[in-house]
Protein backbone atom coordinates (compact mmCIF):
# COMPACT_ATOMS: atom_id res chain seq x y z
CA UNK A 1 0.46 -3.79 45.18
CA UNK A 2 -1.38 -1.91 42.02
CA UNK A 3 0.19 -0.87 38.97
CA UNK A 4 -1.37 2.11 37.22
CA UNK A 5 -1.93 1.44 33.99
CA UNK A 6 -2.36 4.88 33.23
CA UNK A 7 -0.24 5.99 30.07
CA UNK A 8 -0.99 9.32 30.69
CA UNK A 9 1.51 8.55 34.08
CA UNK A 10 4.54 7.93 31.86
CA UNK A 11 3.94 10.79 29.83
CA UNK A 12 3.69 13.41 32.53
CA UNK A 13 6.88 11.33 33.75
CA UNK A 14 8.53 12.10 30.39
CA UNK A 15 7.88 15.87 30.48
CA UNK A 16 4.73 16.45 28.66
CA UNK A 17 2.29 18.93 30.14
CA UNK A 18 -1.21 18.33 30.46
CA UNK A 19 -2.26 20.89 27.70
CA UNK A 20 -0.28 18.45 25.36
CA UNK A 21 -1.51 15.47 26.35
CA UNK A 22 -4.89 16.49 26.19
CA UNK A 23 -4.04 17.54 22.72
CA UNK A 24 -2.74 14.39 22.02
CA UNK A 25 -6.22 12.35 23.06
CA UNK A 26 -8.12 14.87 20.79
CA UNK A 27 -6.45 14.61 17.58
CA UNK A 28 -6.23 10.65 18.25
CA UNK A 29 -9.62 10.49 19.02
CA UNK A 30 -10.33 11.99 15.63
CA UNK A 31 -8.10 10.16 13.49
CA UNK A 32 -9.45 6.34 14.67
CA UNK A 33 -11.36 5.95 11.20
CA UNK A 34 -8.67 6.98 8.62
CA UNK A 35 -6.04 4.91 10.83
CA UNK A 36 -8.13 1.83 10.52
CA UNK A 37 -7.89 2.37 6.31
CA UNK A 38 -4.21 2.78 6.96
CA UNK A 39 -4.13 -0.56 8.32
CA UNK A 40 -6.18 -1.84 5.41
CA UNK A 41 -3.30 -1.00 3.23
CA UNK A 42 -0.85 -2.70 5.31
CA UNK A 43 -2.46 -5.80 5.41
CA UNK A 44 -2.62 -5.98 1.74
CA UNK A 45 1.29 -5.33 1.47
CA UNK A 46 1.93 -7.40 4.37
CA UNK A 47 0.63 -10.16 2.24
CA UNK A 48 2.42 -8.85 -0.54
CA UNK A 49 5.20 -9.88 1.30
CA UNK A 50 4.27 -12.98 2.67
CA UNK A 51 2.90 -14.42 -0.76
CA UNK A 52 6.55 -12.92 -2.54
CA UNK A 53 8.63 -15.26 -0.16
CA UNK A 54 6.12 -17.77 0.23
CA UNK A 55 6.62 -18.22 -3.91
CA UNK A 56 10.20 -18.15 -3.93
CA UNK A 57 10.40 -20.70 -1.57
CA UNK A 58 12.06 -19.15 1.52
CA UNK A 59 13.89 -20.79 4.10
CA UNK A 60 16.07 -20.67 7.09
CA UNK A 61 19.52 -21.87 4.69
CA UNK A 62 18.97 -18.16 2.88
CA UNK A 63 19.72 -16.70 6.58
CA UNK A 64 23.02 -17.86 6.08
CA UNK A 65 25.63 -14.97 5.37
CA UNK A 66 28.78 -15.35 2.51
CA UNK A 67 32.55 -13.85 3.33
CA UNK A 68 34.70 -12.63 0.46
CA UNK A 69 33.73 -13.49 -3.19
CA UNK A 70 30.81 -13.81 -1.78
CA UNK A 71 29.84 -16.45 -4.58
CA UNK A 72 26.86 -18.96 -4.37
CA UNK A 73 24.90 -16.84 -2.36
CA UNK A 74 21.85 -18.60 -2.19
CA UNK A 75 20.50 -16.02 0.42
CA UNK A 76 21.20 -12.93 -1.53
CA UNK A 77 20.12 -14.36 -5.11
CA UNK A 78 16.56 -15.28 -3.04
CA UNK A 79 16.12 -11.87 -1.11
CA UNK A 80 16.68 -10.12 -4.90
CA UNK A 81 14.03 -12.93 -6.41
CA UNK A 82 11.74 -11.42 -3.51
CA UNK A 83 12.07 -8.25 -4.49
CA UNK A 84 11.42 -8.54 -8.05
CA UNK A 85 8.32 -10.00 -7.30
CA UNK A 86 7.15 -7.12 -4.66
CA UNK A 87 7.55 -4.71 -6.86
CA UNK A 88 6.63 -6.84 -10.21
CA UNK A 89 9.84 -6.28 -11.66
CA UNK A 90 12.08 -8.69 -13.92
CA UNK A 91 15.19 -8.51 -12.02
CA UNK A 92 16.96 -6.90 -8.76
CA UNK A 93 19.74 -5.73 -7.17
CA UNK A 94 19.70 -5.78 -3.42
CA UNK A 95 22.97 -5.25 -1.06
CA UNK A 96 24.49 -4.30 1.93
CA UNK A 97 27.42 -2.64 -0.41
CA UNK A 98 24.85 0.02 -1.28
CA UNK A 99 26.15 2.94 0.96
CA UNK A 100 22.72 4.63 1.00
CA UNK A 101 19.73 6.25 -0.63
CA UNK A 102 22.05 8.71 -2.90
CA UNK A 103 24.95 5.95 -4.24
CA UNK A 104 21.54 3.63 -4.80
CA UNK A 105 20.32 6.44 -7.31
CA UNK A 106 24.19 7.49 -8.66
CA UNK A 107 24.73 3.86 -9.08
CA UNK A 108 21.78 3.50 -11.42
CA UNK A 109 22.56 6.98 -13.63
CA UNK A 110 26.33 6.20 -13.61
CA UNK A 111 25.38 2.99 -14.86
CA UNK A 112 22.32 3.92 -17.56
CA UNK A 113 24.07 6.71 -19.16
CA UNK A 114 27.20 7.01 -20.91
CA UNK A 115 29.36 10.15 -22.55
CA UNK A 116 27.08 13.00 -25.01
CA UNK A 117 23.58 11.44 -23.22
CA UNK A 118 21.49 13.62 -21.29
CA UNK A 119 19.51 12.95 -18.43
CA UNK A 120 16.11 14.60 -17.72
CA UNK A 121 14.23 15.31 -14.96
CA UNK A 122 10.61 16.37 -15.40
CA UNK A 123 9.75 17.50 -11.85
CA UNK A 124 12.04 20.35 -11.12
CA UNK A 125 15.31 19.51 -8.73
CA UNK A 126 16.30 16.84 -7.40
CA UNK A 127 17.04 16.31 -3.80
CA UNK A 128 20.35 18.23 -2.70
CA UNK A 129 22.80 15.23 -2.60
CA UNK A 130 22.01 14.59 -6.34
CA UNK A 131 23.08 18.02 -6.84
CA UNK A 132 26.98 16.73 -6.51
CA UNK A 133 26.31 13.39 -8.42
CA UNK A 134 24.81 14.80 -11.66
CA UNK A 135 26.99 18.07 -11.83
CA UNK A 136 24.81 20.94 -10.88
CA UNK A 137 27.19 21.74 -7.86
CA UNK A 138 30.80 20.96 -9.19
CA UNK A 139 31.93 17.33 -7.58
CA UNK A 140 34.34 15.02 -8.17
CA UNK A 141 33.20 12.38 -10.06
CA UNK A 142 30.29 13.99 -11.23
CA UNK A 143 28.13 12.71 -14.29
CA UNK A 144 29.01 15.59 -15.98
CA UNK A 145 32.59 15.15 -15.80
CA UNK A 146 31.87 12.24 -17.80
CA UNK A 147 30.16 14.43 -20.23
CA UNK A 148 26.47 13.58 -19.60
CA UNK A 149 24.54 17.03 -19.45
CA UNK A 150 21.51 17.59 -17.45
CA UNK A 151 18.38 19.57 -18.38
CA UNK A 152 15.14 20.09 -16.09
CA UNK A 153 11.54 21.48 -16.19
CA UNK A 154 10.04 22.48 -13.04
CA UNK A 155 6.63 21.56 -12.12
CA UNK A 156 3.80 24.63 -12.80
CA UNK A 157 2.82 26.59 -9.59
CA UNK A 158 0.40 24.16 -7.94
CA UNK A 159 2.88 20.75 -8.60
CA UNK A 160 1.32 20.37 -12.17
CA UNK A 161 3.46 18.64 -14.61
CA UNK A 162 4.57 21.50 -17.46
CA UNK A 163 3.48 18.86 -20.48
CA UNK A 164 4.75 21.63 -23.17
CA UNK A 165 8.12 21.96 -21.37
CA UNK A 166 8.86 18.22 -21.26
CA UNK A 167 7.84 17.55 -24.96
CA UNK A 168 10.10 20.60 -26.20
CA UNK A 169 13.03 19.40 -23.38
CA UNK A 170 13.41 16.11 -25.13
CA UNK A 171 15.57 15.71 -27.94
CA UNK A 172 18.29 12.99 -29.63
CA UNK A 173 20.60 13.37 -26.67
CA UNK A 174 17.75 12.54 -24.11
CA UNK A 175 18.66 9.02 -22.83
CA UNK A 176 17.26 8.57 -19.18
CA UNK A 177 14.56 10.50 -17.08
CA UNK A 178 14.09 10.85 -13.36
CA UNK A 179 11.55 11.34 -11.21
CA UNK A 180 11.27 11.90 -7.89
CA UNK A 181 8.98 10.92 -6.03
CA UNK A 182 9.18 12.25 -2.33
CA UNK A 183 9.09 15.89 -2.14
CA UNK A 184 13.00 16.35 -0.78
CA UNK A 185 13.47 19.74 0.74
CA UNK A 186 10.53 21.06 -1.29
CA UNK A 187 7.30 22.02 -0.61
CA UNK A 188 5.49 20.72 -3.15
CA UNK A 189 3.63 17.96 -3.24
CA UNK A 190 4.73 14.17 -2.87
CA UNK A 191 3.91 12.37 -6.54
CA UNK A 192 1.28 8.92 -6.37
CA UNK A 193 2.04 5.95 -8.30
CA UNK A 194 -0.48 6.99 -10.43
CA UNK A 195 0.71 10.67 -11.34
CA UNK A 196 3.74 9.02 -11.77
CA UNK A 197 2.67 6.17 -14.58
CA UNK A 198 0.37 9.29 -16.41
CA UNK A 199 3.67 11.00 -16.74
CA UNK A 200 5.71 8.24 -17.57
CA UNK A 201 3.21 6.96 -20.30
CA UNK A 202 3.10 10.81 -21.63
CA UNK A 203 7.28 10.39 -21.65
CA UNK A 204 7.03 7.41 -23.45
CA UNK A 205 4.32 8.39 -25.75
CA UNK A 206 7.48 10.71 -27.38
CA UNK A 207 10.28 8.69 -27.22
CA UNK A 208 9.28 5.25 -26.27
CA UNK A 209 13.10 3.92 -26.10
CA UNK A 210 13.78 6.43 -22.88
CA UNK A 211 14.87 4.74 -19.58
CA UNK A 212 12.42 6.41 -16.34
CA UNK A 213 14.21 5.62 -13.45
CA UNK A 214 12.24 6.96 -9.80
CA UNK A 215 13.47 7.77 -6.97
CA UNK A 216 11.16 5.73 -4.43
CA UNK A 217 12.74 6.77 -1.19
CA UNK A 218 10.32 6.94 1.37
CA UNK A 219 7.30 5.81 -0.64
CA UNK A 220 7.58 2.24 -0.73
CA UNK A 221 4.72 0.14 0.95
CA UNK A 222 2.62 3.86 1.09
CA UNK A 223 0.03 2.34 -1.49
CA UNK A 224 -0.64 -1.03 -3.03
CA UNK A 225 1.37 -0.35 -6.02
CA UNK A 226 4.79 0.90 -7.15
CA UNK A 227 6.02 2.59 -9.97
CA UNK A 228 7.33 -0.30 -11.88
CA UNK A 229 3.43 -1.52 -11.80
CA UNK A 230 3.37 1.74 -13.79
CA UNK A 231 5.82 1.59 -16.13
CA UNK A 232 9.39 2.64 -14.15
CA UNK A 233 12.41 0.87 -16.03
CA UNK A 234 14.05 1.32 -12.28
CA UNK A 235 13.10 1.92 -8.84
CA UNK A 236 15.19 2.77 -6.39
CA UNK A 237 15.83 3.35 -2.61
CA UNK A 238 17.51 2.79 0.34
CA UNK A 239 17.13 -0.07 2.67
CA UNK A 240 17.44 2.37 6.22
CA UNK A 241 14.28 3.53 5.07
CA UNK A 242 11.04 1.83 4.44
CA UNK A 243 11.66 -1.72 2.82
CA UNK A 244 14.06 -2.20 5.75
CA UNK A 245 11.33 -2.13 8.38
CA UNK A 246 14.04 -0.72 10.62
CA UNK A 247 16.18 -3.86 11.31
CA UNK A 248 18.57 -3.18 8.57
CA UNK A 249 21.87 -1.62 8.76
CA UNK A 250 22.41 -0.94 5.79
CA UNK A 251 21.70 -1.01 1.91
CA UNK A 252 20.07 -0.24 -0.85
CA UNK A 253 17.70 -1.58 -3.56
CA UNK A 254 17.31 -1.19 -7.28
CA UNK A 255 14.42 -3.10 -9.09
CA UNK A 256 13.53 -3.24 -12.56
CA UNK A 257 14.18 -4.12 -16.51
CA UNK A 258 17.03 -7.05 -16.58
CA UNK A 259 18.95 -5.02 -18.63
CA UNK A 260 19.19 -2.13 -16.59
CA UNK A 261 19.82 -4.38 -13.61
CA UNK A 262 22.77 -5.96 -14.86
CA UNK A 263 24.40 -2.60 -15.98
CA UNK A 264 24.23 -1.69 -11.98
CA UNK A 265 25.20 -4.63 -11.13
CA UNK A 266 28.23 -4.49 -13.04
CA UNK A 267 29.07 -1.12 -11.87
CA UNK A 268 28.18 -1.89 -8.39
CA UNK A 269 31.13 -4.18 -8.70
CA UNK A 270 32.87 -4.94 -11.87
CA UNK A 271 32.32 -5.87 -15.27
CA UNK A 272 32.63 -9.30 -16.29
CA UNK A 273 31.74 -10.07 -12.42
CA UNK A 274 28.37 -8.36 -11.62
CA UNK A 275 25.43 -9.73 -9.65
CA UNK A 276 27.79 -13.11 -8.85
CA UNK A 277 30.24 -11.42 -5.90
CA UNK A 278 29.47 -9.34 -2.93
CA UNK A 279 29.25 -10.89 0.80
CA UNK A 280 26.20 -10.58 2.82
CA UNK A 281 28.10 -10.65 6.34
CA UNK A 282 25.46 -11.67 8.03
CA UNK A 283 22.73 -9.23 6.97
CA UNK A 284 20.62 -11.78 5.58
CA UNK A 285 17.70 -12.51 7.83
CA UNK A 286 17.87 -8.60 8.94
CA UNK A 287 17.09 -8.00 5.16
CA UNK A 288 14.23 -10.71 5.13
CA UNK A 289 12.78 -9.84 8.37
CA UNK A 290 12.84 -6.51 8.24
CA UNK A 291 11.21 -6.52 4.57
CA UNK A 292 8.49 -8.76 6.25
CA UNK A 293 8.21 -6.11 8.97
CA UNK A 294 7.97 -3.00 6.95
CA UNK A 295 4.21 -2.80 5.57
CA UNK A 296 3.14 -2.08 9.32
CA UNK A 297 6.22 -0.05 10.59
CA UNK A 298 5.70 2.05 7.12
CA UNK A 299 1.79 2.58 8.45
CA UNK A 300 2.99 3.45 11.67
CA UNK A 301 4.99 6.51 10.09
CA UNK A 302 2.10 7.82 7.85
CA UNK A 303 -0.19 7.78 11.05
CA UNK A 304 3.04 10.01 13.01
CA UNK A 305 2.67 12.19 9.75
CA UNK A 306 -0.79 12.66 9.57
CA UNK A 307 -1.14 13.15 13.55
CA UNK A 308 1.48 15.80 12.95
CA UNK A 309 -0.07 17.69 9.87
CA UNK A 310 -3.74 17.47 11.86
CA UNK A 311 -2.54 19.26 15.04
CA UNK A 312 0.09 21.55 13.51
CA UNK A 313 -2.25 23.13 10.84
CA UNK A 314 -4.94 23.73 13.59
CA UNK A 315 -2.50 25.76 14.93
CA UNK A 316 -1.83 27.46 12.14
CA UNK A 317 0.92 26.07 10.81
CA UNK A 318 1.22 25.56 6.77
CA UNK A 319 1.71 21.84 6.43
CA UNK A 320 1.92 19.40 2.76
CA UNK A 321 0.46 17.39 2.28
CA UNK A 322 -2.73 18.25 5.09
CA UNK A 323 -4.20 16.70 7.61
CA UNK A 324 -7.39 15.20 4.94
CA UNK A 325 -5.14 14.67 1.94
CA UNK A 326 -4.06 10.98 0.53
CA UNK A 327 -0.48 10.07 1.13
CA UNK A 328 1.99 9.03 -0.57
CA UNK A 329 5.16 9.12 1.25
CA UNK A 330 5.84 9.23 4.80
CA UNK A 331 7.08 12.77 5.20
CA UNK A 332 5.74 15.49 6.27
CA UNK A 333 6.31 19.40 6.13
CA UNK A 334 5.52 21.59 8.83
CA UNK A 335 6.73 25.60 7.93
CA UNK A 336 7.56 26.70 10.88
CA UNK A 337 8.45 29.81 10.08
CA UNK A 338 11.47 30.88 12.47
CA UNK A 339 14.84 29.15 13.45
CA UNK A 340 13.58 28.86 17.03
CA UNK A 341 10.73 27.00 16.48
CA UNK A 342 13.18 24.58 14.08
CA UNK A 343 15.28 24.04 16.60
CA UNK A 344 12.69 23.56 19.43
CA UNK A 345 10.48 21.05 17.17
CA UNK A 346 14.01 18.98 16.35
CA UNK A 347 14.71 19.01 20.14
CA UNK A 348 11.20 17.28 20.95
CA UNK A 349 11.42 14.65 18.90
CA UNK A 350 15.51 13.76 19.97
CA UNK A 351 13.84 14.16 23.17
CA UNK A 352 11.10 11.30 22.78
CA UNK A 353 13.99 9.41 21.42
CA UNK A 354 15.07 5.80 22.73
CA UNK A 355 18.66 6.51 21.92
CA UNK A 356 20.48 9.49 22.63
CA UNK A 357 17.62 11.30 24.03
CA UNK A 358 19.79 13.82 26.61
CA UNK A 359 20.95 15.21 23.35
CA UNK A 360 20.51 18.60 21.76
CA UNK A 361 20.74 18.33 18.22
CA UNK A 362 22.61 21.62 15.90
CA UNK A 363 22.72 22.88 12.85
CA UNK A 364 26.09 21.84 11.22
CA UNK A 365 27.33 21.57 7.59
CA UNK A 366 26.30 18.44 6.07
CA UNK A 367 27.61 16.98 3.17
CA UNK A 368 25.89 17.07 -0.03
CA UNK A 369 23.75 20.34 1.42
CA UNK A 370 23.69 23.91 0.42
CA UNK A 371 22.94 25.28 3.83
CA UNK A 372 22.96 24.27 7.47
CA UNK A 373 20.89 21.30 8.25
CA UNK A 374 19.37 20.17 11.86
CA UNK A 375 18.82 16.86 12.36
CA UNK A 376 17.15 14.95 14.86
CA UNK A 377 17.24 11.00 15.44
CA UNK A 378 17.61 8.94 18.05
CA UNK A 379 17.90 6.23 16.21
CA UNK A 380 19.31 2.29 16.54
CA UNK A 381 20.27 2.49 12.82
CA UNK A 382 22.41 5.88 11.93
CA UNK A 383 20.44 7.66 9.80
CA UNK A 384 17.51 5.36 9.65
CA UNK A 385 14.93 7.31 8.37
CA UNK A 386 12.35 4.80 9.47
CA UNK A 387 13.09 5.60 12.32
CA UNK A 388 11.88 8.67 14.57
CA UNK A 389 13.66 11.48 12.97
CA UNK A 390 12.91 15.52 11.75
CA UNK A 391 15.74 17.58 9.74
CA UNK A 392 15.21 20.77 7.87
CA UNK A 393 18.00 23.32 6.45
CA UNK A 394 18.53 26.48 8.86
CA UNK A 395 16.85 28.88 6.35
CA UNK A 396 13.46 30.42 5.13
CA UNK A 397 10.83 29.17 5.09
CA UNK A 398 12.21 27.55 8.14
CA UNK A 399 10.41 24.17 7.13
CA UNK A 400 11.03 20.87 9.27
CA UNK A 401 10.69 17.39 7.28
CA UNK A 402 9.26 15.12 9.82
CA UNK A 403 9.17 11.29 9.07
CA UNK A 404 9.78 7.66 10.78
CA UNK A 405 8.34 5.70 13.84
CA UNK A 406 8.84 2.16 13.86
CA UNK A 407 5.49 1.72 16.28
CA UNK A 408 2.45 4.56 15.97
CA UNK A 409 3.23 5.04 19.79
CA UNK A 410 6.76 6.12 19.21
CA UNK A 411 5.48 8.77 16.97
CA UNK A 412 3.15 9.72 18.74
CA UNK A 413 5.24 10.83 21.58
CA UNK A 414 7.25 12.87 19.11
CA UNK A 415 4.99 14.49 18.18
CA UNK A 416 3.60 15.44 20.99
CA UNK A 417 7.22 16.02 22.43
CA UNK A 418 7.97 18.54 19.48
CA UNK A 419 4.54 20.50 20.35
CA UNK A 420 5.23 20.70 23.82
CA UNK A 421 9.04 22.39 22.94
CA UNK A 422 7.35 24.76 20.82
CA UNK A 423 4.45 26.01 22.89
CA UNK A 424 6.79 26.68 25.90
CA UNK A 425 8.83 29.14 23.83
């Protein structure tokens, strides 16, 4: 008996039309060269990696999870000692009690700023959920019901920083500034490491006692550096996206100045108690092995995103960054330009999915979001934005935010899945 070992076979079998795959072969085709720098980068963060838990000494005991107190962790205190060295950092706090991306980043704010300070962010706003957290949509909780104001200066048409409106926004109040790196529900562009250390050094060049704290979600692993090589007092992000390489349920991650770290730490849990409680349950060698994992499942997702951009914008679709442009996150904005095609390009890639592929995802009210938001993922971690997944709010420009594959082949077929929905409508 002969097996065909035809891939082409499976994809017809998974309901891609020849037009599509043929698509598929030319854009890959294409791409071969910049993929093979993409892997370049990967192998210098994979042994990144490798040489950060190679010098702290790594071994099988740290697998070993902690119940209650949580105390003597030996595990935890050497997955935070890896860390800090990744990302060149004098201290870190890493844990499964970090719900997600947003509490990682209110943790760190609640924690930096206190009553009459003022936090700034330089790049325009934030991503919705911190909308709720600093005050700008009324929540419970919210850093300004603890009297910390909030002031902002919006990039210049083009994603230029607005030098002039930064100097004249800082003043004696002016405690800690954020920056975001990945784009959010924006379409401007995603910020490099090294945009981000220019404007940190021109921050500091005013008031050199400021705390920069970014917001590293999705970026980590991208490029060789980070932005504490450049200057961040924190960096921050969640552990169901890159750094967790996909094998991690949950978590977050902040990294940074020692004295920064310990004020999360001791809001993470109390004071007087700080970085020596919290139980790992278990998570350990997820945390490790995923970490381990993530330079190449982190390349995987830029080459999805830059597949996507190259055959979406020859079709005439505005996409950020391009199909040439450098990267420096894994997402990637398609304007699709109608809640049909939205919907249809969400419904290819939950289609392509592993899990929960019969599914049609909907627009519903999310939490933490102004309007409604479509999300699709098919993921093994909820919400694992490492993972296969596209989500966009129901509403003009009608963009979709496409990021995640854990294997290049994976995104591929979503891709390709998402362009075969949309040319059938």
């Amino acid at each position: 008996m002969v097996i065909s070992m035809n891939v082409n076979d499976f994809y017809r079998s998974l309901g891609l039309s020849e037009k599509t795959i043929e698509i598929g072969e030319k854009y890959e085709k294409e791409l071969k060269e910049r993929f093979e720098k993409l892997d370049k980068v990967a192998e210098y963060n994979q042994m990144k990696v490798i040489k950060a838990m190679q010098d702290n000494r790594l071994s099988d005991r740290h697998f070993n999870g902690s119940t209650g107190y949580g105390y003597n962790d030996d595990g935890r205190e050497t997955l935070e000692a890896v860390y800090a060295s990744i990302f060149h950092a004098e201290d870190a706090l890493v844990r499964p009690q970090i719900t997600c991306g947003t509490h990682a980043l209110a943790l760190a704010l609640s924690a930096n700023l206190r009553p009459g300070d003022e936090l700034l962010s330089p790049v325009g706003k934030p991503y919705d959920t911190l909308e709720g957290v600093i005050g700008i949509t009324p929540s419970k909780g919210s850093l300004a019901e603890y009297g910390v104001s909030y002031r902002q200066v919006d990039l210049l048409p083009g994603g230029a920083f607005d030098y002039d409106g930064i100097r004249a926004a800082i003043n004696e109040k002016t405690k800690l500034v954020t920056i975001q790196r990945s784009k959010g529900y924006q379409t401007r562009p995603t910020l490099s490491v090294e945009r981000i250390g220019e404007l940190i050094s021109f921050i500091k060049s005013i008031k050199p006692e400021l705390t920069v704290m970014v917001d590293n979600c999705y970026g980590e692993f991208v490029e060789t550096i980070e932005p504490t090589d450049v200057g961040a007092d924190m960096c921050i992000g969640s552990l169901i996206k890159n750094p967790g390489g996909g094998l991690v349920a949950t978590g977050g991650y902040i990294v940074g100045k020692k004295e920064c770290i310990d004020n999360c730490a001791y809001r993470l849990t109390s004071p007087g108690l700080g970085k020596e409680v919290g139980a790992t349950l278990g998570m350990n060698q997820s945390m490790f092995q995923g970490l381990f994992l993530a330079p190449t499942v982190v390349a995987s997702a830029i080459k999805g995103a830059i597949f996507a951009a190259r055959i979406y914008e020859d079709l005439g679709y505005p996409v950020i960054p391009n199909g040439t442009e450098e990267r420096y996150d894994i997402i990637q904005a398609i304007t699709l330009g109608s809640a049909e095609k939205l919907i249809a390009f969400c419904g290819g890639i939950q289609a392509a999915a592993p899990v929960d592929s019969y599914v049609t995802p909907e627009g519903w009210a999310m939490p933490g979001y102004n309007d409604e938001v479509i999300m699709a993922a098919g993921a093994f971690v909820q919400g694992s934005s490492i993972e296969l997944s596209a989500d966009g709010p129901i509403a003009p420009p009608y963009a979709v935010y496409f990021q995640g594959g854990l294997t290049w082949y994976h995104a591929k077929f979503g891709i390709l899945m998402s362009l075969d929905k949309i040319l059938k409508l």
